[in-house]
Protein backbone atom coordinates (compact mmCIF):
# COMPACT_ATOMS: atom_id res chain seq x y z
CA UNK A 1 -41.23 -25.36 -42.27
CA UNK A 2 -37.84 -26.93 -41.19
CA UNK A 3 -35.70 -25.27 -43.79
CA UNK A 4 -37.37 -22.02 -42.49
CA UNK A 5 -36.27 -22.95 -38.71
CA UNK A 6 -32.84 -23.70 -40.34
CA UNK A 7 -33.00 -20.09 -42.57
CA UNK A 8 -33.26 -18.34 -39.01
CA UNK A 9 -30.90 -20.50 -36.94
CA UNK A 10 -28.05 -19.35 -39.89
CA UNK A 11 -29.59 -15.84 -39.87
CA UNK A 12 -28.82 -15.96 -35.62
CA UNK A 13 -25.80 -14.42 -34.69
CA UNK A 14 -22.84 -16.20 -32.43
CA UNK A 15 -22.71 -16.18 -29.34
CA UNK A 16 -20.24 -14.12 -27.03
CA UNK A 17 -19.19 -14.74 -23.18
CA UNK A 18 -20.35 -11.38 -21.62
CA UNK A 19 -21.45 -10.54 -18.33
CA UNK A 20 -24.91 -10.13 -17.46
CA UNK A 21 -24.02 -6.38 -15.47
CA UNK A 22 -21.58 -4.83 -17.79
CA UNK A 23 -24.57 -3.14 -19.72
CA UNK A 24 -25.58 -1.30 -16.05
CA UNK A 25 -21.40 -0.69 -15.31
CA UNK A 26 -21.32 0.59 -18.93
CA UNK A 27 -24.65 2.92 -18.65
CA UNK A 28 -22.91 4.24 -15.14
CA UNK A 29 -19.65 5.04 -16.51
CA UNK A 30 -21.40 6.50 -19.98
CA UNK A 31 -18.10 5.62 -21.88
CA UNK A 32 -16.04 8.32 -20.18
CA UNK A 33 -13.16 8.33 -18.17
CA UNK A 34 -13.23 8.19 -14.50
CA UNK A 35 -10.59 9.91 -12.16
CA UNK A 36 -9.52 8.00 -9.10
CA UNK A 37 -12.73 9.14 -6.44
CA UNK A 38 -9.73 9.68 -3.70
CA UNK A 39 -6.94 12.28 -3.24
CA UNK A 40 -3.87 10.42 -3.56
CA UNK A 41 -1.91 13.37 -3.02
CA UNK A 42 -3.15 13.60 0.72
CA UNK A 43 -3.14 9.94 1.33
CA UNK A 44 1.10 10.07 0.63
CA UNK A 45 1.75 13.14 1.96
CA UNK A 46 -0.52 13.06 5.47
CA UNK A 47 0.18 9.68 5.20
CA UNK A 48 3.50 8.22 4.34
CA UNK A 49 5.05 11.23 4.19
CA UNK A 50 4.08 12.76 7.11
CA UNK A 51 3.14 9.66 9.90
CA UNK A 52 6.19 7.97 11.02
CA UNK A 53 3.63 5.09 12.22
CA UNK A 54 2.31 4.87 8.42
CA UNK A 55 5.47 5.31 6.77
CA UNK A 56 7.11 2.59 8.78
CA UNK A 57 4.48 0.02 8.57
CA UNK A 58 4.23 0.55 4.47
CA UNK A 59 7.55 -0.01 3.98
CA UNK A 60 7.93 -2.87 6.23
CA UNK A 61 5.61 -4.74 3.99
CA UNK A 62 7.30 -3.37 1.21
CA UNK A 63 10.33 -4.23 2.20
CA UNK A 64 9.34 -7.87 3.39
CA UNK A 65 7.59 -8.53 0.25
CA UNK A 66 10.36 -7.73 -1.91
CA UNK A 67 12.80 -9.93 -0.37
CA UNK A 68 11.09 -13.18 -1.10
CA UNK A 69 12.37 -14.81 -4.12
CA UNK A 70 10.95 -15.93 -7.15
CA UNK A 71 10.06 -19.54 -8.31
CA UNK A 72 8.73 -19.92 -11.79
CA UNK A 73 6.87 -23.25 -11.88
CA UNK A 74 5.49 -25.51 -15.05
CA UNK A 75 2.91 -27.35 -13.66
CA UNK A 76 4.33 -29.02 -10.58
CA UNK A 77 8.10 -28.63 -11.83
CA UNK A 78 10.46 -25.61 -11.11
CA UNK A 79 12.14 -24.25 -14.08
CA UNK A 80 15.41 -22.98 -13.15
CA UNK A 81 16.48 -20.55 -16.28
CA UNK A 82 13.79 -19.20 -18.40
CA UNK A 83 12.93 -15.24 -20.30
CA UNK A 84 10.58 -14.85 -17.49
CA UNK A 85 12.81 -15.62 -14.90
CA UNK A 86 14.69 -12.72 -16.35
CA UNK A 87 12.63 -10.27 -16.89
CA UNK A 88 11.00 -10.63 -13.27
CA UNK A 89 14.79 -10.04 -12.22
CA UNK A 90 15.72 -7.11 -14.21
CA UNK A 91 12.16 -5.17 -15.36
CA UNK A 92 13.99 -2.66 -16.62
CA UNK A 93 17.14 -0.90 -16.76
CA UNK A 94 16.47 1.40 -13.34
CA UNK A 95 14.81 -1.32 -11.64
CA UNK A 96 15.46 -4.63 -9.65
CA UNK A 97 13.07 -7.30 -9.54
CA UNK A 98 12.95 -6.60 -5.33
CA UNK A 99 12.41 -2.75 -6.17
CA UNK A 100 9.41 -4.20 -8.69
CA UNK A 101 7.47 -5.56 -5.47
CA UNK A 102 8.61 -3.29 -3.50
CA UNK A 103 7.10 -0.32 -5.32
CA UNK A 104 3.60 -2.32 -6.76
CA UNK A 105 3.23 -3.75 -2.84
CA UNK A 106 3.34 -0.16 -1.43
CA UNK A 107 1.22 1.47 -4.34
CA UNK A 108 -1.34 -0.90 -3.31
CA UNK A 109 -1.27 -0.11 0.32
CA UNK A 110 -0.76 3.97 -0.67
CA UNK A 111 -3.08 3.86 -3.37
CA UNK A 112 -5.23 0.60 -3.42
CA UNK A 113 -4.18 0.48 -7.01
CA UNK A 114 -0.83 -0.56 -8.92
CA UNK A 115 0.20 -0.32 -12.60
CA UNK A 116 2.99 -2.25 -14.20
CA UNK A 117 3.40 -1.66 -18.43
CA UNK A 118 4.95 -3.98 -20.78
CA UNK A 119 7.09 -3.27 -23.48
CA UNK A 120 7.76 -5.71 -26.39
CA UNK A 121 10.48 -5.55 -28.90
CA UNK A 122 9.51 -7.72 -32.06
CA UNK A 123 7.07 -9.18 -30.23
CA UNK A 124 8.79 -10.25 -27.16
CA UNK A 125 8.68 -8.63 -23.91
CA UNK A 126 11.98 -6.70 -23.08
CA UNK A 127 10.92 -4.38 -19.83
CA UNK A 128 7.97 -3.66 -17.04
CA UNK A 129 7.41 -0.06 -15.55
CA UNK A 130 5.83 0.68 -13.00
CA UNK A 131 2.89 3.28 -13.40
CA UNK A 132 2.33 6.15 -10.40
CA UNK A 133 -1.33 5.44 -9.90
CA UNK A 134 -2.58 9.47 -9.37
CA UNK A 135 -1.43 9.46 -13.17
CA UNK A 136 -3.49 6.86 -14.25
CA UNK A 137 -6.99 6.84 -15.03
CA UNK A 138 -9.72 4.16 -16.25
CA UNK A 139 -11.47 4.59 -19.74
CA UNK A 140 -14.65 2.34 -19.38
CA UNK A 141 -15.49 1.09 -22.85
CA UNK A 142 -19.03 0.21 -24.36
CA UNK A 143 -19.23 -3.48 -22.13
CA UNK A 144 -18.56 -1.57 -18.72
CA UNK A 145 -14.34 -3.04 -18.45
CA UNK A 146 -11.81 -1.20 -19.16
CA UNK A 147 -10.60 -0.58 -22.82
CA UNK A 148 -7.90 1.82 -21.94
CA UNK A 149 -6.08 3.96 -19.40
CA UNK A 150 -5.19 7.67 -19.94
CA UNK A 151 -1.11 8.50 -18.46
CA UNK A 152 -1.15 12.25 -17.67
CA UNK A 153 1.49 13.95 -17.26
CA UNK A 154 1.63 18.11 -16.57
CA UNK A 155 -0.23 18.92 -19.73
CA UNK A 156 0.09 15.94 -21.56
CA UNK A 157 -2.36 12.70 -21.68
CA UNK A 158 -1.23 9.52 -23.66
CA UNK A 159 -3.97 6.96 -24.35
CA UNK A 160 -2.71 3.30 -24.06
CA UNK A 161 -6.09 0.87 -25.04
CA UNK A 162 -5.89 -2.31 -23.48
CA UNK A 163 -6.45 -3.80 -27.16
CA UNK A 164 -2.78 -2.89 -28.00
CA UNK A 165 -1.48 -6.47 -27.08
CA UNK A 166 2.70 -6.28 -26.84
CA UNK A 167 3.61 -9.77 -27.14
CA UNK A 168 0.93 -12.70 -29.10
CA UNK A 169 -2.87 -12.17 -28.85
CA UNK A 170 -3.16 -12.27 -25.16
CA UNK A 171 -0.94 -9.80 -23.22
CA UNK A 172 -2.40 -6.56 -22.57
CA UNK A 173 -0.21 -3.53 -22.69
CA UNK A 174 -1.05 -2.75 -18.88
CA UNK A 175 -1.70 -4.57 -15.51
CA UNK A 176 -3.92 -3.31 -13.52
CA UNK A 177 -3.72 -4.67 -9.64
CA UNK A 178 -6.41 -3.57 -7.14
CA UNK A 179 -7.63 -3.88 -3.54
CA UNK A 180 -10.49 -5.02 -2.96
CA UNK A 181 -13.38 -2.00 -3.28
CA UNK A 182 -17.00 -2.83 -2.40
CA UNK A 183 -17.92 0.62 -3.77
CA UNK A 184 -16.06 0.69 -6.86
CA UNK A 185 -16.12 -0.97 -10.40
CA UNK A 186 -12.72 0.03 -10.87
CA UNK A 187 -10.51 1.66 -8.46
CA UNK A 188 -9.22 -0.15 -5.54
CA UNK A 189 -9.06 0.93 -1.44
CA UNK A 190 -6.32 1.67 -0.29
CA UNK A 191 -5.55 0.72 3.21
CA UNK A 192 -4.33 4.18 4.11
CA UNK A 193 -7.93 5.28 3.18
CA UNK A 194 -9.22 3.00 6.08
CA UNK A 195 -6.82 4.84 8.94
CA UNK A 196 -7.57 8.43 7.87
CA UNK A 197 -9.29 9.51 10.59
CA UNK A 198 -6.51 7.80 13.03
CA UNK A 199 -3.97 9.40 10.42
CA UNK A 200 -5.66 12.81 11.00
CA UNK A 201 -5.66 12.22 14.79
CA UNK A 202 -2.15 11.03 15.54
CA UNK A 203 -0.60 13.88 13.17
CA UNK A 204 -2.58 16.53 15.21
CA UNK A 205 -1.79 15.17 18.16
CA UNK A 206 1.86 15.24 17.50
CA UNK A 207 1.18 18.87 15.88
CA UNK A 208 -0.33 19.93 19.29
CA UNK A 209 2.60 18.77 21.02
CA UNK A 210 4.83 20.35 19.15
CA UNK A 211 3.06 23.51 19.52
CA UNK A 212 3.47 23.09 23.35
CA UNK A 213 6.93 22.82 23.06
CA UNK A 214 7.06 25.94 21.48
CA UNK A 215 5.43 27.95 23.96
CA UNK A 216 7.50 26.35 26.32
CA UNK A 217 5.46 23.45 27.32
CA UNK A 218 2.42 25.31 28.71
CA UNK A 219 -0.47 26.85 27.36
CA UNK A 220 -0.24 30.44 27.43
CA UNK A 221 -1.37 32.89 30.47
CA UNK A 222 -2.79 36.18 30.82
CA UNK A 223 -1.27 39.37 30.99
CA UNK A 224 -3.56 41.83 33.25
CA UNK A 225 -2.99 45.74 33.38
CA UNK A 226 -4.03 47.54 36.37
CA UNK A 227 -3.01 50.86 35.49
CA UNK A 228 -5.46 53.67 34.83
CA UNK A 229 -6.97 53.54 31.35
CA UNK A 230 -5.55 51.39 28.58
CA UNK A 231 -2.74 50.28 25.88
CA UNK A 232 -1.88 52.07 23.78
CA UNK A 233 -1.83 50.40 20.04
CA UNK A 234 1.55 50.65 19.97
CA UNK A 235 2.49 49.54 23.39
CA UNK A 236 0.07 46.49 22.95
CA UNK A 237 1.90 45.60 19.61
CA UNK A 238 5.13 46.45 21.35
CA UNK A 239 4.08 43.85 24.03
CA UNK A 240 3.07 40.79 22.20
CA UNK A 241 6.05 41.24 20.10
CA UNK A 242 8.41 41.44 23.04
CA UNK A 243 6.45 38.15 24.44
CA UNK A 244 6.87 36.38 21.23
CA UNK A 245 10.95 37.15 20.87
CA UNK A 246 12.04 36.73 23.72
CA UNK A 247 9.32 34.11 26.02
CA UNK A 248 8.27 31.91 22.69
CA UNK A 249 9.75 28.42 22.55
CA UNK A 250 11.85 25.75 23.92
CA UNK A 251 15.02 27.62 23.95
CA UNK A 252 13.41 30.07 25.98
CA UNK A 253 11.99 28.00 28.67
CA UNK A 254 12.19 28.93 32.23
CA UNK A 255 12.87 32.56 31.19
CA UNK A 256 12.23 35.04 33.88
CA UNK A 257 9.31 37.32 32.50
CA UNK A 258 9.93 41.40 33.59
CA UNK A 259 7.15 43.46 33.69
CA UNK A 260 6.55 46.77 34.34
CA UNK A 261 3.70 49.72 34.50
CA UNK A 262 1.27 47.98 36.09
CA UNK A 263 1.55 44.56 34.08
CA UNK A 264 0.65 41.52 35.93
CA UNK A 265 0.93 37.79 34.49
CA UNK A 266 -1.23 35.09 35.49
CA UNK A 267 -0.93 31.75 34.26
CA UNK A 268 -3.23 29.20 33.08
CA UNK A 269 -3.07 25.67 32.86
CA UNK A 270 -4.06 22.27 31.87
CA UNK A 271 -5.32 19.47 34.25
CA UNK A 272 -3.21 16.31 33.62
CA UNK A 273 -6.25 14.42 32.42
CA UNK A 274 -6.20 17.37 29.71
CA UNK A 275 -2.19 17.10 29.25
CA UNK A 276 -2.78 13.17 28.63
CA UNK A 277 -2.41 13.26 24.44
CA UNK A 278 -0.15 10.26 24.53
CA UNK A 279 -2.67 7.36 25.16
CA UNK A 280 -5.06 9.13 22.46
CA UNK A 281 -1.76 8.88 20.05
CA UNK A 282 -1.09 5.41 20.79
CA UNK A 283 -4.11 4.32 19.92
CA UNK A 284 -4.75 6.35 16.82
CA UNK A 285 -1.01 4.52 15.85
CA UNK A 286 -2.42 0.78 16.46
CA UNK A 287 -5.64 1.93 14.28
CA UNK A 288 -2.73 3.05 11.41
CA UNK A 289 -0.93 -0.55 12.03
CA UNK A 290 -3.62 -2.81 11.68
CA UNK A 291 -5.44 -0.89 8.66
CA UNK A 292 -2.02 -1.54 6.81
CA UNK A 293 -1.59 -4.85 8.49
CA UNK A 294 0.89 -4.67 10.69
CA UNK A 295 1.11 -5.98 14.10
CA UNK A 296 1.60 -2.79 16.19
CA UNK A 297 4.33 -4.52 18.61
CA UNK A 298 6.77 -4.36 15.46
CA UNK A 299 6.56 -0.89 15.57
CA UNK A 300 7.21 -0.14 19.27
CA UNK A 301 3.59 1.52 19.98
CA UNK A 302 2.77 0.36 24.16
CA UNK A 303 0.24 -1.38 25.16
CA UNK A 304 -0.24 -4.06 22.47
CA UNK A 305 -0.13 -7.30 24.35
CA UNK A 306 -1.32 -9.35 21.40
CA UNK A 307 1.67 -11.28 20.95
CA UNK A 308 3.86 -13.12 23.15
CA UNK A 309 6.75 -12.43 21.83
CA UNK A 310 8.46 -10.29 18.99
CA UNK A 311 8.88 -13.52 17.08
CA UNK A 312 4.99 -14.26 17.03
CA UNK A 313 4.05 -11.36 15.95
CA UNK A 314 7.03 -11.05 12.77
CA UNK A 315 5.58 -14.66 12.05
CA UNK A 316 1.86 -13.02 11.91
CA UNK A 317 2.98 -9.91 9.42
CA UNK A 318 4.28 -12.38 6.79
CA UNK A 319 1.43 -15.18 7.30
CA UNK A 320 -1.14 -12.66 7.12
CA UNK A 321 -0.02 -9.87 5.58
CA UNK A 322 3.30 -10.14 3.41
CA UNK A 323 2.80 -14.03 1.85
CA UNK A 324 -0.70 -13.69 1.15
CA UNK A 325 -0.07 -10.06 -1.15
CA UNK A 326 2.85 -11.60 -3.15
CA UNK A 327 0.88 -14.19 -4.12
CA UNK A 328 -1.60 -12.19 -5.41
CA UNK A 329 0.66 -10.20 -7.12
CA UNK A 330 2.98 -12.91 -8.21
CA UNK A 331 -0.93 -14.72 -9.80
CA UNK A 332 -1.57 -11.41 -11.42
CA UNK A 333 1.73 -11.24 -12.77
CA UNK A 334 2.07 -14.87 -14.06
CA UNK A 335 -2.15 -14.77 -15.48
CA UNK A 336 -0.88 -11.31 -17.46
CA UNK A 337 2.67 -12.14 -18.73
CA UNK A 338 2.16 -16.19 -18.99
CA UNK A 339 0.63 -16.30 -22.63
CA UNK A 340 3.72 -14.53 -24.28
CA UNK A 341 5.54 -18.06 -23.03
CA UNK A 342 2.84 -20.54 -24.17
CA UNK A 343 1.14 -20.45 -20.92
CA UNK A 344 0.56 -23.14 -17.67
CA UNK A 345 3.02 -20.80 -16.04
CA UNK A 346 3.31 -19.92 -12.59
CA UNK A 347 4.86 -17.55 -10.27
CA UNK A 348 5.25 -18.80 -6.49
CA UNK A 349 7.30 -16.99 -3.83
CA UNK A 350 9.62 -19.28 -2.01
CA UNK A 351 8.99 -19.56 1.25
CA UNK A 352 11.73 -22.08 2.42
CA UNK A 353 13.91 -18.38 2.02
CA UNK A 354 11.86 -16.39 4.83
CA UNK A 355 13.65 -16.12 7.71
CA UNK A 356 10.74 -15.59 9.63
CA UNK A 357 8.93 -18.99 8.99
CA UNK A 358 11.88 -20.88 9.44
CA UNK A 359 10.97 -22.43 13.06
CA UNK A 360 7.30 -23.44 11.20
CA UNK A 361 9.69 -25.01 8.60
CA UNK A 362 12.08 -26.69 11.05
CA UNK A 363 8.94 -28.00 12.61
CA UNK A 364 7.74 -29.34 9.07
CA UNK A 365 10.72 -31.44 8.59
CA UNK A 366 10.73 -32.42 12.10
CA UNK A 367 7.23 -33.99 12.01
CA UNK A 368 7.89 -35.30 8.28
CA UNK A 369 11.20 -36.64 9.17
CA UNK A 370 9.74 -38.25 12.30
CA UNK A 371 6.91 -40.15 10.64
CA UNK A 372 8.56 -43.72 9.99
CA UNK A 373 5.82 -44.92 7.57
CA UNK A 374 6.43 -42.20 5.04
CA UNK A 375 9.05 -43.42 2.33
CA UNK A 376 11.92 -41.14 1.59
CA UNK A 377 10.38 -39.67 -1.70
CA UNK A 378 6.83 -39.36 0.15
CA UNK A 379 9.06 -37.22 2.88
CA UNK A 380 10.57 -34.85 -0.14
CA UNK A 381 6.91 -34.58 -1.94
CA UNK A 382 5.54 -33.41 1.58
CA UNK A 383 8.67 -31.17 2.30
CA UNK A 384 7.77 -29.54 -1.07
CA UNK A 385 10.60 -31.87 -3.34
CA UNK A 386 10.46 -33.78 -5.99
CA UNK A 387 13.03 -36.46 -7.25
CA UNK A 388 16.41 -35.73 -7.12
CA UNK A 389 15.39 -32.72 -4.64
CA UNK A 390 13.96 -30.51 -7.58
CA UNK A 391 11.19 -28.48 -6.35
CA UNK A 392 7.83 -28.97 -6.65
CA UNK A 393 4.39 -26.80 -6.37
């Protein structure tokens, strides 16, 4: 009896971490690929190519994100000169490390998703390139995660599995960084996603206006004939052309309109309550700003009295918005490219360079230098320093 229980415990196969949902991820996605399930085409061109409010507030997180720099720690210890310090300076040969964070910080808030690829010479990691994310698309394999992602480009599609490891047995060919989705396995939101309906209202809204301006800056009247019978074709055509040459637009504003044969213009027009398109635009643009995360009294919109000051509210973009995002990227980063180094790597941004936190760090050192029972070193550990003023974690 026993050396049967042994017979089947041999016979049993090992066991393999797995989670208990990929079979039901796997079953959705039936092994195929997946396009992103949002137009990422609109979202850029409605809006960050077309919404000042939008475009501004990306790329002031963009912008504020990539000029933090870089600490590569070991443990609690800050290495100084190492390959990875490098390589997170210079990804490539068209690209700064600041332009790196710069572009994978806005693809997120654009897209909700960012690619970065590795590329290893002799098995050691020479470049990172950044991926545009409307050209990427999942390829759920067999336990629901992702086994590969399709590049496609005009007609042609290159496969890249995620089993093609570039440097050692543990770094993946391609990073994939997402915002958080509740309805999605794989794709990430994108902020902009969350402000398209105030992106849809403050573009009309400006398109309306602009459509007042050219018809002079009042909606348009009615011309009445009181002649005996009625236009002619011709002499109606004749009209509204005339009308449209010569009364159309800002240029042509306050134009004296002559009429003749029995023509008679009446004009209509708007009550001011109906006129009153600027409140509905400011408020559309403080939707925009705080989907991105963006305090809207950094970008001028009225009527924000949030913050007391300017300076609050810079110090609230980069506490809640800017710091927390680089250090998810700069985890992401450090988890993905850390094994090719031996690991217990880490990537921090250093916050004593942020000009915008420097009165919470001049109040730091005030309260640390203030506290008489601290010894010295206890002062530089709680300041951030280690001995001999190295910096620590």
């Amino acid at each position: 009896m026993l050396a049967e229980l042994l017979s089947t415990f041999r016979r049993r196969p090992p066991e393999e971490k797995a989670s208990r949902a990929a079979p039901l991820i796997a079953l959705f996605s039936a092994g195929r690929p997946r396009w992103t399930p949002r137009d990422y085409a609109s979202l850029a061109r409605e809006g960050f190519s077309k919404n000042a409010i939008a475009y501004r507030a990306v790329r002031l997180i963009g912008e504020s994100a990539s000029a933090l720099p870089l600490l590569l720690m070991a443990g609690r210890e800050e290495l100084e000169v190492h390959p990875l310090l490098d390589l997170m300076r210079r990804p490539n040969p068209r690209l700064t490390g600041s332009s790196l964070m710069e572009a994978i910080c806005s693809h997120l808030m654009v897209a909700g998703n960012a690619y970065v690829e590795a590329v290893a010479v002799e098995g050691e990691i020479r470049e990172l390139h950044l991926l545009r994310p409307d050209r990427v698309k999942v390829v759920p394999g067999p336990d629901g995660w992702p086994e590969a992602y399709d590049y496609t480009l005009g007609a042609r599609t290159v496969r890249i599995p995620q089993d093609t490891l570039v440097a050692g047995e543990d770094v993946p060919a391609i990073l994939h960084l997402t915002a958080f989705n509740p309805l999605d396995d794989h794709y990430g939101f994108a902020p902009l996603e969350a402000a398209a309906q105030a992106l849809d209202l403050h573009n009309a809204a400006s398109a309306w206006n602009k459509a007042l301006i050219d018809n002079a800056a009042r909606p348009s009247g009615a011309l009445v004939y009181s002649g005996s019978g009625a236009l002619s074709d011709e002499q109606f055509e004749r009209l509204k052309g005339e009308l449209e040459a010569s009364f159309q637009g800002a240029v042509n504003a306050g134009r004296p309109l002559l009429l003749e044969g029995g023509l008679d213009w009446r004009p209509l027009s708007l009550s001011p309550k109906d006129m009153d398109f600027e409140a509905a635009r400011n408020s559309a643009a403080r939707e925009i700003a705080l989907a991105i995360g963006v305090p809207p009294l950094l970008l001028g919109i009225p009527g924000d009295n949030t913050y007391a000051n300017y300076a609050e509210a810079n110090r609230a973009l980069w506490r809640q918005s800017v710091v927390p995002l680089v250090r998810r990227v700069c985890d992401a980063l450090a988890l993905w490219l850390g094994p090719a180094y031996g690991g217990g790597l880490s990537l921090v941004p250093d916050l004593d360079q942020a000009e915008a936190l420097s009165a919470e760090r001049t109040e730091l050192w005030a309260r640390i230098g203030a506290a008489d029972f601290l010894t010295d070193e206890e002062k530089r550990a709680a300041t951030g320093y280690g001995e001999g003023g190295r910096r620590r974690g």
